[in-house]
Protein backbone atom coordinates (compact mmCIF):
# COMPACT_ATOMS: atom_id res chain seq x y z
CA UNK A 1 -82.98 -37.02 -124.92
CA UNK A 2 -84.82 -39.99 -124.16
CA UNK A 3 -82.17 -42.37 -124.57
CA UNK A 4 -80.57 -39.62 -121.53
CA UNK A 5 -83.63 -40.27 -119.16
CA UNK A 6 -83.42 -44.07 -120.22
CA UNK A 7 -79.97 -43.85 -119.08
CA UNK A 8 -80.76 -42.07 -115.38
CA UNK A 9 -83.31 -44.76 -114.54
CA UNK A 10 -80.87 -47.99 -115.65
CA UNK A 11 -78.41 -46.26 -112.63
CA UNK A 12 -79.56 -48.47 -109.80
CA UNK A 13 -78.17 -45.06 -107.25
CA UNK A 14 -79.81 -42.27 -109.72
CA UNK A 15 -82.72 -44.96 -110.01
CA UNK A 16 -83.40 -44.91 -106.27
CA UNK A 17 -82.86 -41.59 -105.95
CA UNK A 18 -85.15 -40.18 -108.45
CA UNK A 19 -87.91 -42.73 -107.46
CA UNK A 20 -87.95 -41.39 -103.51
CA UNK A 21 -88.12 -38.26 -105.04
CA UNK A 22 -91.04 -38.68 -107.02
CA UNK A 23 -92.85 -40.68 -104.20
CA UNK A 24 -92.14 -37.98 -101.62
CA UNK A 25 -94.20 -35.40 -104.66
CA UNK A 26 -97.00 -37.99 -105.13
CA UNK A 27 -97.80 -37.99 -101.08
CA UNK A 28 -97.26 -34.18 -101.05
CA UNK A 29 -99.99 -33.50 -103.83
CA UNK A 30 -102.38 -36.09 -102.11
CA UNK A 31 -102.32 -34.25 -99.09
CA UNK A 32 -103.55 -31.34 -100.65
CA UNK A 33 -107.22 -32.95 -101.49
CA UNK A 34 -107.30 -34.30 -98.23
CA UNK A 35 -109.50 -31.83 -96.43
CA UNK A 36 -109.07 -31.02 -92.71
CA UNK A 37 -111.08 -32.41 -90.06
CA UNK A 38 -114.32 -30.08 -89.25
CA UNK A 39 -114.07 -28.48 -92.88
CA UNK A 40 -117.21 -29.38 -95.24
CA UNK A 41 -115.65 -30.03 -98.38
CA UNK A 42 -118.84 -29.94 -100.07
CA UNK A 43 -119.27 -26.64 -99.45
CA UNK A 44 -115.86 -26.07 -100.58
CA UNK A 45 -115.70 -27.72 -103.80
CA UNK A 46 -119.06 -25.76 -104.63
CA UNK A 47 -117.72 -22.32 -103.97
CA UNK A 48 -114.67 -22.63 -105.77
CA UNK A 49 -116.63 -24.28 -109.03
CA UNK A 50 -118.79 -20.57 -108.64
CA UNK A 51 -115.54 -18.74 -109.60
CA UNK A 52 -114.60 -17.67 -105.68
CA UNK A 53 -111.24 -16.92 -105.60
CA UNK A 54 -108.80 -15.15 -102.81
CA UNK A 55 -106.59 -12.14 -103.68
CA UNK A 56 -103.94 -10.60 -102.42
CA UNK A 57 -101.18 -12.28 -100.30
CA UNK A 58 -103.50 -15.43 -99.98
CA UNK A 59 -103.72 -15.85 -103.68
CA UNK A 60 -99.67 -16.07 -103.31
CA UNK A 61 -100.17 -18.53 -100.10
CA UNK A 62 -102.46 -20.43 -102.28
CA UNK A 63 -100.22 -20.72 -105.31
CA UNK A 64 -97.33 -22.00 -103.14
CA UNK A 65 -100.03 -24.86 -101.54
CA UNK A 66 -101.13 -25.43 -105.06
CA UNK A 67 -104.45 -24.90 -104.62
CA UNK A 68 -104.80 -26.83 -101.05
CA UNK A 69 -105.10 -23.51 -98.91
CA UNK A 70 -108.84 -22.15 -100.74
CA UNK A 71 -109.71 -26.00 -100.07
CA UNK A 72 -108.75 -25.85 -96.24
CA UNK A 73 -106.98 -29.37 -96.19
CA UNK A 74 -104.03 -30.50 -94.26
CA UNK A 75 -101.55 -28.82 -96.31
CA UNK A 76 -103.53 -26.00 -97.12
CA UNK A 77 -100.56 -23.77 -95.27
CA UNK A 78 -98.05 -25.55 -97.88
CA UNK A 79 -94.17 -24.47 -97.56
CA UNK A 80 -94.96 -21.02 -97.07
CA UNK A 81 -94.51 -20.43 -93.38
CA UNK A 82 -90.98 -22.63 -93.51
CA UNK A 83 -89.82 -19.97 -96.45
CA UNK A 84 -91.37 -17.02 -94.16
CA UNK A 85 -88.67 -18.58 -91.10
CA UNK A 86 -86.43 -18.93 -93.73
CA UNK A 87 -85.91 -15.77 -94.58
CA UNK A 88 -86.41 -14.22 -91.49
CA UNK A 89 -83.50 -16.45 -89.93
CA UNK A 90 -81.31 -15.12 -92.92
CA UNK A 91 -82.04 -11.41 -92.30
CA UNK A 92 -81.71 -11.88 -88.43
CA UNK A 93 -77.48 -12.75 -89.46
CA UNK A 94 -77.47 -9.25 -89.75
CA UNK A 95 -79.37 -8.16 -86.35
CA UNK A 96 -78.04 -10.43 -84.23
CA UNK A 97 -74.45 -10.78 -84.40
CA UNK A 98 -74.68 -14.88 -82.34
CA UNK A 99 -76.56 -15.73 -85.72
CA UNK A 100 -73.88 -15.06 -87.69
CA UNK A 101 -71.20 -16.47 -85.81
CA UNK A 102 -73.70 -19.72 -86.42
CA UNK A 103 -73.08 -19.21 -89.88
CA UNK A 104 -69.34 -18.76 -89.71
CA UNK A 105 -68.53 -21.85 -87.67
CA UNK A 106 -69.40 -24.39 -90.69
CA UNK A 107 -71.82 -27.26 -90.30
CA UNK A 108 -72.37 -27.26 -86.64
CA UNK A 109 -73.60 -23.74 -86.82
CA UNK A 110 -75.25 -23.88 -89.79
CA UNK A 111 -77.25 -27.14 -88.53
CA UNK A 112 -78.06 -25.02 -85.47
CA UNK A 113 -79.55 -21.87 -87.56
CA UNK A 114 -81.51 -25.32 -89.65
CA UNK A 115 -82.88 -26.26 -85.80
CA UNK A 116 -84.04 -22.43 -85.51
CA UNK A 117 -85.72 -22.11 -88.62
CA UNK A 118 -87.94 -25.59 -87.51
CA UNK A 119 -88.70 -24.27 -84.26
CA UNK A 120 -89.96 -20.63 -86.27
CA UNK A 121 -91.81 -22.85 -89.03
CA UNK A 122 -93.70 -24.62 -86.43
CA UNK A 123 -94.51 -21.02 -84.57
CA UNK A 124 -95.11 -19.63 -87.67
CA UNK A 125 -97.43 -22.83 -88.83
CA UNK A 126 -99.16 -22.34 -85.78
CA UNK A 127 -100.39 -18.41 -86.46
CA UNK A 128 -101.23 -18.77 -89.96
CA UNK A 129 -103.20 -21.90 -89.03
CA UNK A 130 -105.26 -20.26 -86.21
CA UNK A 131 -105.22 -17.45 -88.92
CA UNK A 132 -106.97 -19.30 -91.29
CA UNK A 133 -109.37 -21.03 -89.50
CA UNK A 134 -110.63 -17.51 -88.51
CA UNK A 135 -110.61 -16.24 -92.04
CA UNK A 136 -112.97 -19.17 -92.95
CA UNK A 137 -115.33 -18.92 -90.44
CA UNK A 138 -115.59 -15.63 -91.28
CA UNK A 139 -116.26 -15.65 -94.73
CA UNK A 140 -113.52 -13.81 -95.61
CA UNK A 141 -111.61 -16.60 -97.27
CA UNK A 142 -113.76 -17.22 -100.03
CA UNK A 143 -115.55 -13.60 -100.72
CA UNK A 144 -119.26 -13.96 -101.80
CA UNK A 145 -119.46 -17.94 -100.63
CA UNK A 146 -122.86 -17.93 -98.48
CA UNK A 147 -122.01 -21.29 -97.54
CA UNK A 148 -120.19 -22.43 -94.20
CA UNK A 149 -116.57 -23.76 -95.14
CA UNK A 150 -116.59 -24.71 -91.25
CA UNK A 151 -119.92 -25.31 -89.79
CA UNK A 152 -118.98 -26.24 -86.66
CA UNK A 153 -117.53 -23.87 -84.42
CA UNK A 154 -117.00 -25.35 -81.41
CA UNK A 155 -113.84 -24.37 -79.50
CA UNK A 156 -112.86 -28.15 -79.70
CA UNK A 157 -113.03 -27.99 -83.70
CA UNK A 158 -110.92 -25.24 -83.91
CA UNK A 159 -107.86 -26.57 -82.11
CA UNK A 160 -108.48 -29.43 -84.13
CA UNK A 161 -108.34 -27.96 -87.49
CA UNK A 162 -105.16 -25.69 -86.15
CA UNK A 163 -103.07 -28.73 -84.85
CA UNK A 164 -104.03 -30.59 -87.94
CA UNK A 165 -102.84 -27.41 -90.33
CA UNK A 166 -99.40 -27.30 -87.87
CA UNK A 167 -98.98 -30.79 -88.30
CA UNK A 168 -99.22 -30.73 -92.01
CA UNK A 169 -97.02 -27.79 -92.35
CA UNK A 170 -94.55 -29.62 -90.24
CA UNK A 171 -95.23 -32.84 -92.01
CA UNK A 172 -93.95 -31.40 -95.63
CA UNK A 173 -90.97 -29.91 -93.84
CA UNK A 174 -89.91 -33.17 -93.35
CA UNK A 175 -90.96 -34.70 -96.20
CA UNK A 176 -88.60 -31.92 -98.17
CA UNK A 177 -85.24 -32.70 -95.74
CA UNK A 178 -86.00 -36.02 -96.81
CA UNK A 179 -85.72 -34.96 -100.43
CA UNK A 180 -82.77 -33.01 -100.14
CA UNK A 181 -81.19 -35.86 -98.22
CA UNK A 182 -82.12 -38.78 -99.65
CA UNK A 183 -83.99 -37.65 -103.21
CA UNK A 184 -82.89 -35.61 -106.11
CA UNK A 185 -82.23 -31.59 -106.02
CA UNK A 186 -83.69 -29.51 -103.39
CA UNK A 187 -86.51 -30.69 -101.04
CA UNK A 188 -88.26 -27.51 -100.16
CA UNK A 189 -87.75 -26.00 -103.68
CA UNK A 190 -88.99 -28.73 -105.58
CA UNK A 191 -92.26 -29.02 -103.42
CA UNK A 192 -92.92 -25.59 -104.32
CA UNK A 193 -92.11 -26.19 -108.01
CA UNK A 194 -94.73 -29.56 -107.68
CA UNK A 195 -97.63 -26.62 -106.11
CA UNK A 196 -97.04 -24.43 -109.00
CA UNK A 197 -96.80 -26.98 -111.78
CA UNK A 198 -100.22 -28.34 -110.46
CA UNK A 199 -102.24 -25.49 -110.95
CA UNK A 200 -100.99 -25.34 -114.89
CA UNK A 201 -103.74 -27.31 -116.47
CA UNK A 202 -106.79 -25.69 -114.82
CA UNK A 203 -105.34 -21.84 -115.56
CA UNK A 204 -104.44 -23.23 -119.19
CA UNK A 205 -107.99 -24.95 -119.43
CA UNK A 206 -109.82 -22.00 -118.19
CA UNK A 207 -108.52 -19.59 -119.98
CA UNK A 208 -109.52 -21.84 -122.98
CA UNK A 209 -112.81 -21.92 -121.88
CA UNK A 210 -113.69 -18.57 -120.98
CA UNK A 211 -111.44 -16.83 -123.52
CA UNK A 212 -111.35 -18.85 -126.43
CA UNK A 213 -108.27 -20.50 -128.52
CA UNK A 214 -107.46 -18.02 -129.95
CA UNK A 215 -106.38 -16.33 -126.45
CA UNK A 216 -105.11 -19.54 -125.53
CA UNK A 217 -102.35 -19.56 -128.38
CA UNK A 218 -101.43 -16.09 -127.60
CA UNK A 219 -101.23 -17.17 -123.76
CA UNK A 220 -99.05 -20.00 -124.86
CA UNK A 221 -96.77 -17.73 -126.97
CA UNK A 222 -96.03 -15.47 -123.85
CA UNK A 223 -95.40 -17.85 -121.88
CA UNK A 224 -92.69 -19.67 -124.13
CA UNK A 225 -91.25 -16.04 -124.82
CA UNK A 226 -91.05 -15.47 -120.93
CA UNK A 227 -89.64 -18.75 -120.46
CA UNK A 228 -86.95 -18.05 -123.06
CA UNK A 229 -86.39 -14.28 -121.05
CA UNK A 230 -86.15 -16.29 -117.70
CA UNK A 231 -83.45 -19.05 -118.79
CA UNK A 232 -81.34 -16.11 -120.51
CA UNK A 233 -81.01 -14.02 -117.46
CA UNK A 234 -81.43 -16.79 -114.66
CA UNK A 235 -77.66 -18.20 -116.37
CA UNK A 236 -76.48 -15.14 -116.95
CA UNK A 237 -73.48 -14.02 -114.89
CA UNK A 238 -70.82 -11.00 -114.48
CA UNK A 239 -67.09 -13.24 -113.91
CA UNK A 240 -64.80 -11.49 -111.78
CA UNK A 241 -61.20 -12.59 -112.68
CA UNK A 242 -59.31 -13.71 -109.58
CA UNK A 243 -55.63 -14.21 -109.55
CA UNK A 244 -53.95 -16.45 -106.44
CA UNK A 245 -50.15 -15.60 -105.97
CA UNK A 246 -47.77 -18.45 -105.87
CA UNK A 247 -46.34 -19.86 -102.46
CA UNK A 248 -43.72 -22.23 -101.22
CA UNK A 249 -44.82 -24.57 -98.25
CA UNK A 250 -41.74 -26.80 -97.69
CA UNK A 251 -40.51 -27.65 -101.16
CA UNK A 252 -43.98 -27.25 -103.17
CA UNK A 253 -45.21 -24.55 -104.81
CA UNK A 254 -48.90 -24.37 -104.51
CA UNK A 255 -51.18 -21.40 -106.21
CA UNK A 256 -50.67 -19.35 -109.46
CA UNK A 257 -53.63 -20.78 -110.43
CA UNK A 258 -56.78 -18.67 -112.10
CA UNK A 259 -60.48 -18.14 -111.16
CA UNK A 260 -63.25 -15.99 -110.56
CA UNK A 261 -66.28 -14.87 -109.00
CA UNK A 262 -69.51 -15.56 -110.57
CA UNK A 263 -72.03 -12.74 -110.10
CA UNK A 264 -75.34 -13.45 -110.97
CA UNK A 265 -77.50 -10.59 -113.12
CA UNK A 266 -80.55 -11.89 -110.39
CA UNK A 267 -79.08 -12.94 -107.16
CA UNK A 268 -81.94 -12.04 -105.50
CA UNK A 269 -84.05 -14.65 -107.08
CA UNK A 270 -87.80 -14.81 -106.33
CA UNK A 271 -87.96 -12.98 -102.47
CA UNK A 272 -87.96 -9.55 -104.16
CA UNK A 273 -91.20 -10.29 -105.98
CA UNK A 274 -92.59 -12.28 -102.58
CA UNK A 275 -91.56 -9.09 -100.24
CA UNK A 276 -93.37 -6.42 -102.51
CA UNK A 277 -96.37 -8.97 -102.95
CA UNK A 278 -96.62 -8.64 -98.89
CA UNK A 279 -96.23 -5.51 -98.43
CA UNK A 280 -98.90 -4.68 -101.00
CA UNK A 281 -101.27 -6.94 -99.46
CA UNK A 282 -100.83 -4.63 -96.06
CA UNK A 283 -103.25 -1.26 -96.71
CA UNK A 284 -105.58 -3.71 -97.86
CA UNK A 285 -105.79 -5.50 -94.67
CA UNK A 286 -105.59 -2.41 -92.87
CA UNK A 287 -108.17 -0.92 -94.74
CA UNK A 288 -110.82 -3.98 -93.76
CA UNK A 289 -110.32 -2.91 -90.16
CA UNK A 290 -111.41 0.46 -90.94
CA UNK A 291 -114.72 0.17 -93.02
CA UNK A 292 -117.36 2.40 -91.55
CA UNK A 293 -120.36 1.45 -89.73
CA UNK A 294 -124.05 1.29 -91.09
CA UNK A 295 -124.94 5.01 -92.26
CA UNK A 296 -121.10 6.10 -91.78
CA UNK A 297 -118.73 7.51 -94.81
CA UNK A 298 -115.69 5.95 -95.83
CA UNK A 299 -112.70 7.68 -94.64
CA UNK A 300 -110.91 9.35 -97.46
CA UNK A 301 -107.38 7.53 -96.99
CA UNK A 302 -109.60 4.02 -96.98
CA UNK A 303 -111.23 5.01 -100.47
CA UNK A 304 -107.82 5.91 -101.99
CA UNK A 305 -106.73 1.99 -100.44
CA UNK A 306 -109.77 0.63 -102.11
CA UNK A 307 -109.48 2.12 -104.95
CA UNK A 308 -105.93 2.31 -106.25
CA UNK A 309 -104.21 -0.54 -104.35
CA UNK A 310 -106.85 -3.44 -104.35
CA UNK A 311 -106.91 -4.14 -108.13
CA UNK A 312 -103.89 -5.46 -110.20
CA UNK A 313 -104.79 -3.50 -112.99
CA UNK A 314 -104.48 0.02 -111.74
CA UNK A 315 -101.62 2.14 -112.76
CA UNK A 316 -100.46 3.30 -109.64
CA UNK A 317 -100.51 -0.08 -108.28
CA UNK A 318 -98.18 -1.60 -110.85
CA UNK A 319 -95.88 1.32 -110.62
CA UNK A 320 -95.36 0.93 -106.85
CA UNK A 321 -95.23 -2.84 -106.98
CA UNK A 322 -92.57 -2.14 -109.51
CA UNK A 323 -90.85 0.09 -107.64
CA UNK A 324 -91.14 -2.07 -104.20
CA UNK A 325 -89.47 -4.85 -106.44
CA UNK A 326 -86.37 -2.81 -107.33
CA UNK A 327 -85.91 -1.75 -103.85
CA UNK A 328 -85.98 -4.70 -101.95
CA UNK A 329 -84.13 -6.13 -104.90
CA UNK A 330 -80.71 -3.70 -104.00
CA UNK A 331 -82.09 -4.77 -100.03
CA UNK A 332 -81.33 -8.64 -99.91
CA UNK A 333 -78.69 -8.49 -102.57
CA UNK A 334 -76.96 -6.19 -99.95
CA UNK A 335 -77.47 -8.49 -97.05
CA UNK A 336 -76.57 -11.70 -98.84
CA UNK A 337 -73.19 -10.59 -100.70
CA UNK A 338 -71.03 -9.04 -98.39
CA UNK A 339 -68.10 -7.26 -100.77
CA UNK A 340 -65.88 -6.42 -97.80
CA UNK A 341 -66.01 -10.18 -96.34
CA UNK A 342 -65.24 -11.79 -100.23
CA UNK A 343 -62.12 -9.04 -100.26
CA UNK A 344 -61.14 -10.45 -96.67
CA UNK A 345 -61.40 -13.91 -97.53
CA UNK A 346 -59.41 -13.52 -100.74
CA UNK A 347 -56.72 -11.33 -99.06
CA UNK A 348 -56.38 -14.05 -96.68
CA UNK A 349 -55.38 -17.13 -99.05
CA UNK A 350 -53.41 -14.81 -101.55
CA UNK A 351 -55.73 -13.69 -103.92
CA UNK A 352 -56.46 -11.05 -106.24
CA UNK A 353 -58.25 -8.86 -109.15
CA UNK A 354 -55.97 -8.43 -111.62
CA UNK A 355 -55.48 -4.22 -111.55
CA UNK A 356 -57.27 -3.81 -108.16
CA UNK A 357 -55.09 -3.88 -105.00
CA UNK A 358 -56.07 -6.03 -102.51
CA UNK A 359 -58.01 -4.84 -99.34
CA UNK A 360 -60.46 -2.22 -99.41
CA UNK A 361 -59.86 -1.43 -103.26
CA UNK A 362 -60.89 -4.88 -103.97
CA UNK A 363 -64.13 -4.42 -101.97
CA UNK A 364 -64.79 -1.00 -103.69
CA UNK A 365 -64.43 -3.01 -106.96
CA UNK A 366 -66.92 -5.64 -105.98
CA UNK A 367 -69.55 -3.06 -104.50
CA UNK A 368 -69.44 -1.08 -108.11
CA UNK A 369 -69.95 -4.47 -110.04
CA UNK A 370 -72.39 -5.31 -107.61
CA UNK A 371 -74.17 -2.24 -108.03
CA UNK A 372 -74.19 -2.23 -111.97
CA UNK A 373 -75.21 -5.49 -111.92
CA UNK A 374 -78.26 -5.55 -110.01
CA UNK A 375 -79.85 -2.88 -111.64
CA UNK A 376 -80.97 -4.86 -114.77
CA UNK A 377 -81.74 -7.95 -112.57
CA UNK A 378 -84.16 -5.99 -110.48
CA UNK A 379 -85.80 -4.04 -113.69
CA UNK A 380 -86.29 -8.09 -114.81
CA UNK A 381 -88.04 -9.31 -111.86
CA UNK A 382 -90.33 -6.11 -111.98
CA UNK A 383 -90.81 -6.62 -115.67
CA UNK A 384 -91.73 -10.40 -115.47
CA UNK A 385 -93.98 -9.84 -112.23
CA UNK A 386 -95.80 -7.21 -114.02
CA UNK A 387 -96.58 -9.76 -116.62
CA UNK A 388 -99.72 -10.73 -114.68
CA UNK A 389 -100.93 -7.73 -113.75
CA UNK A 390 -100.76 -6.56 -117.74
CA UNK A 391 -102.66 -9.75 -118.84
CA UNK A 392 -105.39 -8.73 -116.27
CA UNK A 393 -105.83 -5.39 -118.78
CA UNK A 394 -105.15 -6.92 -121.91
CA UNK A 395 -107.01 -10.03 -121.47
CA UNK A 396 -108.71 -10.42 -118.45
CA UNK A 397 -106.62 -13.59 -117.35
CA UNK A 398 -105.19 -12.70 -114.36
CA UNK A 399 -106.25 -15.30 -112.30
CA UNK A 400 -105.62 -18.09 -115.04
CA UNK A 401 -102.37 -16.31 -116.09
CA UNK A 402 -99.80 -19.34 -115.47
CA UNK A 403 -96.86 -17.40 -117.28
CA UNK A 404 -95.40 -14.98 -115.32
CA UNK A 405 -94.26 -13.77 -111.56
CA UNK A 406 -93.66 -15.19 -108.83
CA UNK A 407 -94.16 -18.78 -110.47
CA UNK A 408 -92.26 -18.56 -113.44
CA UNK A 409 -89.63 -17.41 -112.01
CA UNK A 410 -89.59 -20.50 -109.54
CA UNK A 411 -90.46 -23.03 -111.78
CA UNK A 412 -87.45 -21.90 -114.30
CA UNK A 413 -84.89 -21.56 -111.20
CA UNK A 414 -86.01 -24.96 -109.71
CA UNK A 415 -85.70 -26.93 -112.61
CA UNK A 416 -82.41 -26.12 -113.99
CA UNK A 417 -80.71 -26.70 -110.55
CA UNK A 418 -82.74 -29.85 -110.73
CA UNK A 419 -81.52 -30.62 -113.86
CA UNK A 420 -77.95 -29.62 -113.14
CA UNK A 421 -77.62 -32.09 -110.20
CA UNK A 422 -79.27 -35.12 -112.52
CA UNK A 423 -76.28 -34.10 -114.85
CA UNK A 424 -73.83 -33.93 -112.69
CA UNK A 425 -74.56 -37.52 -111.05
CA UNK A 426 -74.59 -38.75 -114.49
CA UNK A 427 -71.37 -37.78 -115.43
CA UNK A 428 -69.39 -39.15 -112.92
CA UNK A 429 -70.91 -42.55 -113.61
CA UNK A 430 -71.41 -42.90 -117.63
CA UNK A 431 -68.50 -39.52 -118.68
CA UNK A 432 -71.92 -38.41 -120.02
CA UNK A 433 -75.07 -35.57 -119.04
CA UNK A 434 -78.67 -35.69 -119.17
CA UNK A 435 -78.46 -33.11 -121.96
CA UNK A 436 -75.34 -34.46 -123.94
């Protein structure tokens, strides 16, 4: 193995490559300490050493930043809103038919729909900035921290702090191009591995701390179990045999050759988990808007909100985060495998599933594999978000709990593409892998 890694780093290309990479991650997690102008860090530093922690969607926003948002610095608003634009440019295909003509014309269109989601990051950069300037000013950022995060309130101070937050966000959206063109794997995806990976030794550490070793071996032992579950299904794959007919152009007979279509058990990946974290987040905030005045009762839908879908731990919280993860689960998997376009496109250059006539047939055969498979992926991603949420009960490590959700599942995904590209580079120059 390390004669493997030895080998990467004596490739002068790999070298380079794997050097910019880890550069471009060294400026990206200095960013996130330096705080943004107008903020007192101070003040910061000293409410987050109390134990003041967000919840909700910003606890997601401030895993994804890891840990810059609760400090307010220049990357506090991380990756975030360019995955928000992201996926908002990717469900628009379907809404807006121009969109998806973008995405059927190749590389021009495609580089097009790349120059939209920019323009939505930067918009989107631009509300969650303003945002969160006005959740720390408010308090609301930090619940129970008496102390100012932003003393100064000026009008002048605020557009400061939101260009600087729109900057930054803008700033690591280049910074991850730059990766993907220049660097190793993924830009944006390995940024948001770096946040997650960062908060490791402090949730390990405290959870040592407050709960003792032996908690901290058990911790340990779930999270190399879940690690183990996440690998197994994150390869796993349904293979659809496809058959291509022979054909004579001029004297040469091309096709006859064999193939198929890899299904994955989780082709949803993480943006099940990241939808039903959002939408869970919502009656909370709507419930804030509607807390009674001085000597006024709380509205009996608002005390239901605060009392069943505020905490992790309740039951009927889990089930319908559960249950919001297998729906929108079968939701994207619908929008981003299109059975009846696969059946045209194989149709087209001569292909075919053995037993299945081509056409409609073959897109009735790839909806009812679809179908079966997605069921266990999505009953995966509910089980392994729920991992959390179960600690919270069992062992009152929620907010240490590194092993499971939303950042498992990311860290697991990122680094075997990451590793898978290394491999690949390495075996067209030595005939040898990272892991051979």
């Amino acid at each position: 193995m390390l004669s493997a890694f030895g080998r990467a780093f004596r490739t002068p290309d790999l070298r380079r490559k794997l050097l910019f990479t880890l550069g471009i991650i060294t400026i990206f997690r200095l960013g996130a300490f330096i705080p943004s102008p107008g903020v007192n860090y101070q003040n910061v530093q000293q409410c987050l050493q109390n134990g003041q922690t967000a919840g909700g969607l910003y606890q997601l926003v401030n895993l994804f930043s890891g840990g810059a948002l609760l400090q307010v610095s220049i990357f506090a608003l991380g990756i975030m809103p360019y995955i928000t634009a992201s996926i908002i440019v990717q469900l628009l295909r379907v809404v807006i038919p121009r969109f998806q003509q973008l995405y059927e014309e190749g590389a021009s269109g495609q580089s097009k729909l790349t120059q939209y989601t920019r323009y939505l990051t930067i918009a989107l950069g631009l509300l969650n900035a303003t945002t969160l300037v006005s959740l720390a000013r408010s308090g609301q950022l930090l619940p129970g921290c008496a102390l100012p995060i932003i003393p100064d309130e000026s009008i002048i101070t605020t557009i400061l702090i939101i260009i600087t937050l729109t900057a930054g966000t803008g700033l690591i959206m280049w910074m991850g191009e730059l990766v993907t063109e220049k660097g190793v794997g993924n830009g944006m995806s390995l940024l948001i591995f770096t946040s997650i990976a960062a908060t490791f030794p402090t949730s390990l550490g405290a959870i040592w701390t407050s709960q003792g070793p032996g908690t901290f071996f058990i911790v340990l032992a779930v999270g190399l179990l879940t690690v183990a579950l996440v690998v197994f299904v994150e390869q796993s794959q349904r293979r659809v045999p496809v058959q291509y007919a022979k054909r004579m152009i001029g004297r040469r007979t091309v096709g006859g050759t064999s193939t198929y279509i890899p299904i994955k058990v989780n082709m949803a990946g993480v943006i099940p988990v990241i939808f039903a974290s959002s939408m869970l987040y919502l009656p909370g905030l709507i419930s804030q808007f509607n807390q009674p005045k001085q000597g006024e009762q709380l509205q009996p839908w608002v005390e239901w909100i605060n009392n069943n879908l505020t905490r992790g731990d309740h039951p009927i919280y889990m089930a319908i985060y559960f249950a919001l993860i297998v729906f929108f689960t079968y939701f994207y998997v619908a929008i981003t495998f299109n059975p009846e376009e696969v059946s045209d496109n194989m149709k087209k250059y001569g292909g075919f599933i053995p037993g299945i006539r081509a056409g409609k047939p073959t897109a009735d055969y790839l909806q009812y594999v679809l179908s079966r498979i997605t069921l266990p992926g999505a009953l995966y991603l509910g089980f392994v978000a729920l991992i959390p949420l179960v600690a919270l009960v069992l062992i009152n490590a929620n907010q240490n709990f590194p092993f499971g959700g939303t950042s498992i599942l990311i860290m697991v995904g990122v680094g075997l593409e990451t590793v898978k590209q290394i491999d690949a580079q390495l075996q067209q120059r030595h005939y040898e892998g990272l892991l051979r």
